[in-house]
ModelCIF file with pLDDT and N, C-alpha, C, O atoms, coordinates in Angstrom:
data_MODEL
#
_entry.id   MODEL 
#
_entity.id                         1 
_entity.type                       polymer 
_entity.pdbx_number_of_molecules   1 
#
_entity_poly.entity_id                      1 
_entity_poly.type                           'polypeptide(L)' 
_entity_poly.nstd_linkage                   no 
_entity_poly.nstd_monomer                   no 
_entity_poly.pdbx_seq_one_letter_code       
;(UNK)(UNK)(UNK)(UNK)(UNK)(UNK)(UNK)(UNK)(UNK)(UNK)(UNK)(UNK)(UNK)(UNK)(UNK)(UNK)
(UNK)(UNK)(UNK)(UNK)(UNK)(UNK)(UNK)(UNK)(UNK)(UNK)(UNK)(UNK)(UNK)(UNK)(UNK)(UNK)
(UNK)(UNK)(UNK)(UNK)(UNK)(UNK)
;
_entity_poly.pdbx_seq_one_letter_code_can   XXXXXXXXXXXXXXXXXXXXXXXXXXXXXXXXXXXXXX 
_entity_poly.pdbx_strand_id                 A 
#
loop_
_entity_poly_seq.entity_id 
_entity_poly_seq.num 
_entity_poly_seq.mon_id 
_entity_poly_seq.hetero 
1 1  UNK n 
1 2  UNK n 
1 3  UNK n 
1 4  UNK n 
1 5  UNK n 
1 6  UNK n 
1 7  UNK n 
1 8  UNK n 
1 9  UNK n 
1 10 UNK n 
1 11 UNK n 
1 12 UNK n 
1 13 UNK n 
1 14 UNK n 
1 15 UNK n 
1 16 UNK n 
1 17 UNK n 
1 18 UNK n 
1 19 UNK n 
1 20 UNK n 
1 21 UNK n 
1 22 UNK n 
1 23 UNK n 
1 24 UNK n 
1 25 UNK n 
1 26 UNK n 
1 27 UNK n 
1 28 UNK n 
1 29 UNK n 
1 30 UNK n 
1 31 UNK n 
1 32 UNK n 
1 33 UNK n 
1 34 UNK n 
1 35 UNK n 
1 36 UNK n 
1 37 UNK n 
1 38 UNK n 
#
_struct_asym.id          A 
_struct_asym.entity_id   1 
#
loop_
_ma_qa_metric.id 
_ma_qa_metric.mode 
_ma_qa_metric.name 
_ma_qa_metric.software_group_id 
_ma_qa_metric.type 
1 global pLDDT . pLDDT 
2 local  pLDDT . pLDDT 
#
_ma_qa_metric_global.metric_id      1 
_ma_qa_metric_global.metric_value   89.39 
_ma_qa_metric_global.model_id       1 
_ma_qa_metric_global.ordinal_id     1 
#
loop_
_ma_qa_metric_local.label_asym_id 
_ma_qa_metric_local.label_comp_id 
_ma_qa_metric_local.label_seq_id 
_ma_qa_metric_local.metric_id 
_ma_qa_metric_local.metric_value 
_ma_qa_metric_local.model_id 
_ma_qa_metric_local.ordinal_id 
A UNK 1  2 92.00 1 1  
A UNK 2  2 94.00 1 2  
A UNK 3  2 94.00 1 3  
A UNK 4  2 94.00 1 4  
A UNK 5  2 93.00 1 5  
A UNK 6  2 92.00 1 6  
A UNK 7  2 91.00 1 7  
A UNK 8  2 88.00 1 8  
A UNK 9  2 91.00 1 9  
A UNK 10 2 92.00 1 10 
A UNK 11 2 92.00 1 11 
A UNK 12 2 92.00 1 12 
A UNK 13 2 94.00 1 13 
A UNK 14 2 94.00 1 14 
A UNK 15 2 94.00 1 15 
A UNK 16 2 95.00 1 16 
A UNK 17 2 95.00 1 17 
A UNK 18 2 93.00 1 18 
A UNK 19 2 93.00 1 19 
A UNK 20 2 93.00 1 20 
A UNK 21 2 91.00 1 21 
A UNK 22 2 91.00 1 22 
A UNK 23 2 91.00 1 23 
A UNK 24 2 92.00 1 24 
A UNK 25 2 91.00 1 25 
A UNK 26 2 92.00 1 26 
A UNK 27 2 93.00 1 27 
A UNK 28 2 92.00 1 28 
A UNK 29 2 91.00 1 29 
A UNK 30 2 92.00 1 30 
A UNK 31 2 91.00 1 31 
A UNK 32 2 88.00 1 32 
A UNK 33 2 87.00 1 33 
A UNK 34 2 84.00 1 34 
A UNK 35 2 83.00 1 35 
A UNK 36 2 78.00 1 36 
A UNK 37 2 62.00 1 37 
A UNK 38 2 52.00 1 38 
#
loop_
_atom_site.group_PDB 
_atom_site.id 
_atom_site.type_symbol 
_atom_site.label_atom_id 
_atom_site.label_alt_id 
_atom_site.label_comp_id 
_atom_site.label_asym_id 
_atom_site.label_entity_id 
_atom_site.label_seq_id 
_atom_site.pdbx_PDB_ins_code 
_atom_site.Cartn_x 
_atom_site.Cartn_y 
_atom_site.Cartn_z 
_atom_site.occupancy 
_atom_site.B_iso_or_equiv 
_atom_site.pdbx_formal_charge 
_atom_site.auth_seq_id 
_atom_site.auth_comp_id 
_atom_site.auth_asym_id 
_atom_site.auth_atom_id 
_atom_site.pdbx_PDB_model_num 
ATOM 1   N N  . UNK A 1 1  ? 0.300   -3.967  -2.054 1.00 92.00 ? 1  UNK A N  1 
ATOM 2   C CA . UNK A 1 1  ? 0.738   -3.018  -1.030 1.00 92.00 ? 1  UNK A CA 1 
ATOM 3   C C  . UNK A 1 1  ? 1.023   -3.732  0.294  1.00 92.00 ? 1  UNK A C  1 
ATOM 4   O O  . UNK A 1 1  ? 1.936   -3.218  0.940  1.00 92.00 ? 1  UNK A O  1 
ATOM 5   N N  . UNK A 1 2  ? 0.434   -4.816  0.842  1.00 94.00 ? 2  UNK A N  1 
ATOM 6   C CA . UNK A 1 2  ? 0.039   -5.249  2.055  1.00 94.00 ? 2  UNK A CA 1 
ATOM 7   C C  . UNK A 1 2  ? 1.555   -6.350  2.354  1.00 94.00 ? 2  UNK A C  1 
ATOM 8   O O  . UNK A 1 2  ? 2.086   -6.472  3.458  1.00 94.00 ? 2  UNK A O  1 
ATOM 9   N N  . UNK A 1 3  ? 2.073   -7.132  0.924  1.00 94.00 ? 3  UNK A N  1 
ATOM 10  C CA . UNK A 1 3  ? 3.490   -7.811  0.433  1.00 94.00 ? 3  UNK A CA 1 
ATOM 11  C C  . UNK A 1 3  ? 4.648   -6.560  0.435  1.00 94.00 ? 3  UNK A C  1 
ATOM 12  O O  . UNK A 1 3  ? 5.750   -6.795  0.931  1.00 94.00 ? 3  UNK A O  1 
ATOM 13  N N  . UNK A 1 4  ? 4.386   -5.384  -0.069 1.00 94.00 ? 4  UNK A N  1 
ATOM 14  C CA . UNK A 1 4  ? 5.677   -4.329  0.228  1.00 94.00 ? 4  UNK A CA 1 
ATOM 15  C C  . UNK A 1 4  ? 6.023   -3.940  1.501  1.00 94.00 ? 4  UNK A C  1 
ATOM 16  O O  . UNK A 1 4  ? 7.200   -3.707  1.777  1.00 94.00 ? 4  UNK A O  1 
ATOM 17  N N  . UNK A 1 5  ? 4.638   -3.790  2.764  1.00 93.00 ? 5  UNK A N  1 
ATOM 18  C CA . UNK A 1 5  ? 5.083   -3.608  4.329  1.00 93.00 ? 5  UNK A CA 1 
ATOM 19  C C  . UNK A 1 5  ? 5.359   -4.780  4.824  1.00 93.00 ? 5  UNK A C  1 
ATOM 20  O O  . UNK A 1 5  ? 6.365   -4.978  5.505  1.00 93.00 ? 5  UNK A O  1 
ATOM 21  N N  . UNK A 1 6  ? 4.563   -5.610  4.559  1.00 92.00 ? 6  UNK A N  1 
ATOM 22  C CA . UNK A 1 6  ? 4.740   -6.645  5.216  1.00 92.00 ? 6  UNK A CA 1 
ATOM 23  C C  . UNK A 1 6  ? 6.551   -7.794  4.804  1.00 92.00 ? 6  UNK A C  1 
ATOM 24  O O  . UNK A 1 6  ? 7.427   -8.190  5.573  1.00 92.00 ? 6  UNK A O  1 
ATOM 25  N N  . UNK A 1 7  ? 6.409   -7.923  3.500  1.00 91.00 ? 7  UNK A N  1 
ATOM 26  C CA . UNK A 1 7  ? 7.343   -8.612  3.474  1.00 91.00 ? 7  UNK A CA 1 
ATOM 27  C C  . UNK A 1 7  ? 7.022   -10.121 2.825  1.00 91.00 ? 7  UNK A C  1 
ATOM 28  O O  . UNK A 1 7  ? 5.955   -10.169 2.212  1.00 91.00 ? 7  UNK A O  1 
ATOM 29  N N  . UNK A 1 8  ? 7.643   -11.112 2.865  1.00 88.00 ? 8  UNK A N  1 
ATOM 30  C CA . UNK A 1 8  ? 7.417   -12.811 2.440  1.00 88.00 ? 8  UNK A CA 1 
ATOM 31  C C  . UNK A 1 8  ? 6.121   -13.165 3.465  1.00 88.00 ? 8  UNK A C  1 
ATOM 32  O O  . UNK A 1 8  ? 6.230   -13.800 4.514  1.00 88.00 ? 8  UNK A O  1 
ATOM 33  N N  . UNK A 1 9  ? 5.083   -12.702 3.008  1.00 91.00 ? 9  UNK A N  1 
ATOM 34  C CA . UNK A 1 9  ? 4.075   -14.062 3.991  1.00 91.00 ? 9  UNK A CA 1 
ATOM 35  C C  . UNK A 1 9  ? 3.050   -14.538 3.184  1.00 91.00 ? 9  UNK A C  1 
ATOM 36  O O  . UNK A 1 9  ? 2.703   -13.966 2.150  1.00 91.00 ? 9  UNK A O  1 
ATOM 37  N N  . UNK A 1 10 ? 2.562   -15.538 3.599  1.00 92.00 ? 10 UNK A N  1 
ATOM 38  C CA . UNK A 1 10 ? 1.707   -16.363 2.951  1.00 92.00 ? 10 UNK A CA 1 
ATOM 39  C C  . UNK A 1 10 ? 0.287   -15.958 1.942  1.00 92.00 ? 10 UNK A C  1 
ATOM 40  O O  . UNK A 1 10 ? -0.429  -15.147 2.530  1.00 92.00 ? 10 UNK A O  1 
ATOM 41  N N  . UNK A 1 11 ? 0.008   -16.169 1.217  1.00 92.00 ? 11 UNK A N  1 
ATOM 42  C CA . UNK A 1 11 ? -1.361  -15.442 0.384  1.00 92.00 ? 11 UNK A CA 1 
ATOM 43  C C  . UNK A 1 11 ? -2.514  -15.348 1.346  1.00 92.00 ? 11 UNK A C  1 
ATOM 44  O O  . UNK A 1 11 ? -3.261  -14.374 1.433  1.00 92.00 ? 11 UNK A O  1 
ATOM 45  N N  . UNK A 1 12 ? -2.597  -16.548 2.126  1.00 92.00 ? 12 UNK A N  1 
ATOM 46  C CA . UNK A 1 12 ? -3.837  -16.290 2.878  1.00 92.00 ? 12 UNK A CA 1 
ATOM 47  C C  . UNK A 1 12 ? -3.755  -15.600 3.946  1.00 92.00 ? 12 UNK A C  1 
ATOM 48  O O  . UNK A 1 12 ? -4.775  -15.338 4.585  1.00 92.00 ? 12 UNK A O  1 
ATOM 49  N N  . UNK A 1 13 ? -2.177  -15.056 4.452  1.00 94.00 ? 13 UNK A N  1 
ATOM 50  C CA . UNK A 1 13 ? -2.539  -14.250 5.172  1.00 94.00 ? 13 UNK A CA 1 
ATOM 51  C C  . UNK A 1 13 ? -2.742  -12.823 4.619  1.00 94.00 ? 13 UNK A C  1 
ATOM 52  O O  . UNK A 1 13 ? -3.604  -12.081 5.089  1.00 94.00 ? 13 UNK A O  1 
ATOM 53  N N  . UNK A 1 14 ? -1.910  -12.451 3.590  1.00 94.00 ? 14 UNK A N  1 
ATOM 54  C CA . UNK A 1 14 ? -2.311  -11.422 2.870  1.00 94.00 ? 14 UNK A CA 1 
ATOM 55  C C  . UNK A 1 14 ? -3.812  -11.412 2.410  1.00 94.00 ? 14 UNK A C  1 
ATOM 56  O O  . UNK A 1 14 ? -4.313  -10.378 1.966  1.00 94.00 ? 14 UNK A O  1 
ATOM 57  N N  . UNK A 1 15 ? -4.443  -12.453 2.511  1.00 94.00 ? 15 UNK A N  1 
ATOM 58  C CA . UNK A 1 15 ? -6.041  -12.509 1.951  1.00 94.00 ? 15 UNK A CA 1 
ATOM 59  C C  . UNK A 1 15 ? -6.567  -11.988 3.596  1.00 94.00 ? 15 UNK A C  1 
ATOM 60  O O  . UNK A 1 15 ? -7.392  -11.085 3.732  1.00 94.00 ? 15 UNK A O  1 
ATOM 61  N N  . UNK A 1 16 ? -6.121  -12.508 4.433  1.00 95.00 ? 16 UNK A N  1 
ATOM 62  C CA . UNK A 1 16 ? -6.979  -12.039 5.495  1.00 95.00 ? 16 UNK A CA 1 
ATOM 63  C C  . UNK A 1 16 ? -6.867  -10.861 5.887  1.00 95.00 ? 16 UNK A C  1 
ATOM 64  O O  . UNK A 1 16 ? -7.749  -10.441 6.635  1.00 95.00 ? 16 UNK A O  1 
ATOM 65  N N  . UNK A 1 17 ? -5.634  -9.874  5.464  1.00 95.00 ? 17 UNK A N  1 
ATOM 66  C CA . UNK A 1 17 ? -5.243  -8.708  6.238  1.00 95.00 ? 17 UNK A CA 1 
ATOM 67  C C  . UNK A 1 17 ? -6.147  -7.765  5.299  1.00 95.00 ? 17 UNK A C  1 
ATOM 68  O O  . UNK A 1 17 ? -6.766  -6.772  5.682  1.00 95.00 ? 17 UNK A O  1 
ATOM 69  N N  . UNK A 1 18 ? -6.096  -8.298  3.936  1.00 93.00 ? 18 UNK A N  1 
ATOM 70  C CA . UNK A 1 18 ? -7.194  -7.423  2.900  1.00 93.00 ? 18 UNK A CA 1 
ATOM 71  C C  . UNK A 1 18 ? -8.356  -7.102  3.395  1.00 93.00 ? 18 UNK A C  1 
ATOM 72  O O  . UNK A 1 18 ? -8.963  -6.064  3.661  1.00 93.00 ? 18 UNK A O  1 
ATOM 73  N N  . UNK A 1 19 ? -8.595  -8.655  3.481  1.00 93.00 ? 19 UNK A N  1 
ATOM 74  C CA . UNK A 1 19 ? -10.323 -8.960  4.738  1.00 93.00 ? 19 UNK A CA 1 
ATOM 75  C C  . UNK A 1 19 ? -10.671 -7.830  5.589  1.00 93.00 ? 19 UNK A C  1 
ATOM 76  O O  . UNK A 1 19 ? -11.703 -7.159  5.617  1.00 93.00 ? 19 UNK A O  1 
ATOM 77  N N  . UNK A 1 20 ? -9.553  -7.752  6.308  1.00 93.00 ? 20 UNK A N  1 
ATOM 78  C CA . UNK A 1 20 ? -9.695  -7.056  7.676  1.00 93.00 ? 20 UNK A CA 1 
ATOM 79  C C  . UNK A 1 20 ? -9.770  -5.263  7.505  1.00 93.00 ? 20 UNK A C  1 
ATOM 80  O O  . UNK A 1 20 ? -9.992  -4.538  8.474  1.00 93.00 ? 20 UNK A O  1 
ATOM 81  N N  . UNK A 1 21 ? -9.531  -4.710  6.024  1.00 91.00 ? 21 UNK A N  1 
ATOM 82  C CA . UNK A 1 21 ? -9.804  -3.384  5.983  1.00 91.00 ? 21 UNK A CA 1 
ATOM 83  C C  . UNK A 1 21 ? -8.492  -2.592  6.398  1.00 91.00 ? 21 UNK A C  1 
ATOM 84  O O  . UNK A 1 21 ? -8.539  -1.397  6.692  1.00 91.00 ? 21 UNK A O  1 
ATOM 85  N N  . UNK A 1 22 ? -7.256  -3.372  6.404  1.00 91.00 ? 22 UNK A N  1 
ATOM 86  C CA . UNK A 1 22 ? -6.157  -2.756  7.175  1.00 91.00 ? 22 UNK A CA 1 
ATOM 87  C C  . UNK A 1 22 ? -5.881  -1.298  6.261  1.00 91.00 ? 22 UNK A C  1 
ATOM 88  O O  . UNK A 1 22 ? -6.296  -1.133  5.114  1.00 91.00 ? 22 UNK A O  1 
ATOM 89  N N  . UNK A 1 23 ? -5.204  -0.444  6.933  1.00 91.00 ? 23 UNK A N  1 
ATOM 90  C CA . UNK A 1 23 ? -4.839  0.730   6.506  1.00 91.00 ? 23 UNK A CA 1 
ATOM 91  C C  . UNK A 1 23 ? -2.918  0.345   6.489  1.00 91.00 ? 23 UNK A C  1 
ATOM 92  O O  . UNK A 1 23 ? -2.353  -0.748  6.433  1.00 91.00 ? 23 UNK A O  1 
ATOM 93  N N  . UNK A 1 24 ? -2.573  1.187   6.533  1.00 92.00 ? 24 UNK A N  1 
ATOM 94  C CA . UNK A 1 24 ? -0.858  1.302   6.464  1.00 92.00 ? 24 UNK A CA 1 
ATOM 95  C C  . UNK A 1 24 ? -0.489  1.214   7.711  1.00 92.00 ? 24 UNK A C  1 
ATOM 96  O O  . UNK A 1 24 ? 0.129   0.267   8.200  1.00 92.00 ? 24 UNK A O  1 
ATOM 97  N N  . UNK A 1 25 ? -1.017  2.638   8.525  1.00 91.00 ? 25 UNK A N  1 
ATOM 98  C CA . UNK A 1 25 ? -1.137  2.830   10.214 1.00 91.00 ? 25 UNK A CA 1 
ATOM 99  C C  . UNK A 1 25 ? -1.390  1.315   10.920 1.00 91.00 ? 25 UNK A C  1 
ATOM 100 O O  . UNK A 1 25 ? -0.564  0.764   11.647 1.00 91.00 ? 25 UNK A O  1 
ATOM 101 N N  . UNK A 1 26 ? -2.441  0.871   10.624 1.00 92.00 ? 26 UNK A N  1 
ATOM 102 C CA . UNK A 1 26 ? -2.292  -0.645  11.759 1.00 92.00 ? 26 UNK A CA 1 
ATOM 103 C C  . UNK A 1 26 ? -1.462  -1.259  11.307 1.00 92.00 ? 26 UNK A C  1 
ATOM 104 O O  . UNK A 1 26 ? -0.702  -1.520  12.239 1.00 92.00 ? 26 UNK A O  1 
ATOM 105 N N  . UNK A 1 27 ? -0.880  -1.938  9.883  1.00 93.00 ? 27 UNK A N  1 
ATOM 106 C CA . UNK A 1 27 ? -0.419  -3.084  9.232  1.00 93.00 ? 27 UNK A CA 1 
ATOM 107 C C  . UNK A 1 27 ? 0.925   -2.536  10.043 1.00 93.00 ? 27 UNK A C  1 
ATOM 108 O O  . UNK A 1 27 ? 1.307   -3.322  10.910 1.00 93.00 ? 27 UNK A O  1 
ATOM 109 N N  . UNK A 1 28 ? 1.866   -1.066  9.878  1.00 92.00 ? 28 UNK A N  1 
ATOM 110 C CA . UNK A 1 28 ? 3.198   -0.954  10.570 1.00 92.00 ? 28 UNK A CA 1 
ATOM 111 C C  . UNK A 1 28 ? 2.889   -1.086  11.914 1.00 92.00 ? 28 UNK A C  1 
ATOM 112 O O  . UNK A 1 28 ? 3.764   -1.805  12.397 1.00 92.00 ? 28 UNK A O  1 
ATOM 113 N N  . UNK A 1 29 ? 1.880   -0.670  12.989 1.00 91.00 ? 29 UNK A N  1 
ATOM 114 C CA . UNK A 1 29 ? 1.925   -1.108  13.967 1.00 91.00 ? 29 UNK A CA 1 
ATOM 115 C C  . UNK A 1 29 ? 1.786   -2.509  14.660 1.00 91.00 ? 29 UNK A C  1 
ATOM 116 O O  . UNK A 1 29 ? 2.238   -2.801  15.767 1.00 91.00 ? 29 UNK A O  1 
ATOM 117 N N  . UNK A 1 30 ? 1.099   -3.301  13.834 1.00 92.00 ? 30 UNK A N  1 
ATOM 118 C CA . UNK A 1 30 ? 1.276   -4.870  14.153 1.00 92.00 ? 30 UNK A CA 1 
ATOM 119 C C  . UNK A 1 30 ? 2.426   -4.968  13.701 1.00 92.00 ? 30 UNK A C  1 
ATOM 120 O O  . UNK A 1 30 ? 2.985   -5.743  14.478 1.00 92.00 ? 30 UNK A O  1 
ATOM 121 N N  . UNK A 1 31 ? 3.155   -4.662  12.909 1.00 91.00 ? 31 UNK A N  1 
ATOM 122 C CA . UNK A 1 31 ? 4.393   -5.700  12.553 1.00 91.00 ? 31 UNK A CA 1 
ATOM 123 C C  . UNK A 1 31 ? 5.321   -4.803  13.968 1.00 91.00 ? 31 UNK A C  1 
ATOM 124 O O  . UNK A 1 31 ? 5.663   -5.348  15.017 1.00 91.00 ? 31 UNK A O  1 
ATOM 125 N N  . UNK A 1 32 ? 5.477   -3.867  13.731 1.00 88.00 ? 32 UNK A N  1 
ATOM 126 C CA . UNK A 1 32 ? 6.160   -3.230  15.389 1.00 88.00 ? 32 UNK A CA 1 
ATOM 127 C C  . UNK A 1 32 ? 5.816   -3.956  16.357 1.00 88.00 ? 32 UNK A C  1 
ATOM 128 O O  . UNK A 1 32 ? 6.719   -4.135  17.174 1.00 88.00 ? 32 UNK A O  1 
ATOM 129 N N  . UNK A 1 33 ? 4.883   -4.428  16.572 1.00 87.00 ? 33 UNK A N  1 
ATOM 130 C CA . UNK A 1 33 ? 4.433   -4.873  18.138 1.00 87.00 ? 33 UNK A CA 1 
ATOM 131 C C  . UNK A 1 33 ? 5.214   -6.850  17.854 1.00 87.00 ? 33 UNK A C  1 
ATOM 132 O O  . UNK A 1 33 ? 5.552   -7.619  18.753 1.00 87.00 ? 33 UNK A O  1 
ATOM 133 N N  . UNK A 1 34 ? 5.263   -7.093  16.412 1.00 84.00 ? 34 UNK A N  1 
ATOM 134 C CA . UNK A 1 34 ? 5.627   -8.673  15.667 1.00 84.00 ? 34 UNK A CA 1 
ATOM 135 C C  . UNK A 1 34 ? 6.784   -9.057  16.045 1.00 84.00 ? 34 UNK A C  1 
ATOM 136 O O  . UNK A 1 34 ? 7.122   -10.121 16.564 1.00 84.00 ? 34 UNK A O  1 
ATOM 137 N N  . UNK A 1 35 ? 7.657   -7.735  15.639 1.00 83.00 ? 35 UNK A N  1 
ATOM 138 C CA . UNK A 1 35 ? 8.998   -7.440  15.846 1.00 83.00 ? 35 UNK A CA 1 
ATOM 139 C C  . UNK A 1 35 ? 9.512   -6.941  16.952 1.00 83.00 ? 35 UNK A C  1 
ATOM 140 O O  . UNK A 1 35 ? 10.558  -6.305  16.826 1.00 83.00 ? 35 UNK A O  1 
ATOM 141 N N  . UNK A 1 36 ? 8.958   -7.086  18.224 1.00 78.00 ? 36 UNK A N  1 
ATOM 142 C CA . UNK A 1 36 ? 9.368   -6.798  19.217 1.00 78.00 ? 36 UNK A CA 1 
ATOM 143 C C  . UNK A 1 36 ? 9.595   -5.455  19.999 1.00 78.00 ? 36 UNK A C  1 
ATOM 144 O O  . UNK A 1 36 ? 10.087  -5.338  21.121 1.00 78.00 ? 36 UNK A O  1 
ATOM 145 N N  . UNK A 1 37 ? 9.127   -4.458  19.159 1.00 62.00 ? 37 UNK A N  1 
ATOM 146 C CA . UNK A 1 37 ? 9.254   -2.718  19.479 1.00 62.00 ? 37 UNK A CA 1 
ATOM 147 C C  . UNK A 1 37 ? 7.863   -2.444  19.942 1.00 62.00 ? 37 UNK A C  1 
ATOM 148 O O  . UNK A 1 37 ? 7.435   -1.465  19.332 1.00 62.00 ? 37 UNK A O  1 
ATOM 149 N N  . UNK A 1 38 ? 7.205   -2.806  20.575 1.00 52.00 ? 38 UNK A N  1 
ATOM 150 C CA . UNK A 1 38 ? 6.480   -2.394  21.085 1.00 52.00 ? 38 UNK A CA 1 
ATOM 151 C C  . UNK A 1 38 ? 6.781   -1.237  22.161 1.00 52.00 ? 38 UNK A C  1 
ATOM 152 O O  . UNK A 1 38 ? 5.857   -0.728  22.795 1.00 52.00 ? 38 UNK A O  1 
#
């Protein structure tokens, strides 16, 4: 799930975002704030 919002990134960061308990709600708002729409 965390590779379908997110997109191409690395396993360990997908290992850390797992880590971190992310929901859908934060994972699209970090990548918004990633991507410059803040």
């Amino acid at each position: 799930e965390i590779r379908h919002l997110c997109g191409d990134i690395l396993d360990s960061q997908v290992e850390a975002i797992v880590a971190s308990g992310a929901e859908i709600a934060d994972i699209e708002t970090a990548l918004a704030y990633a991507a410059g729409m803040d």
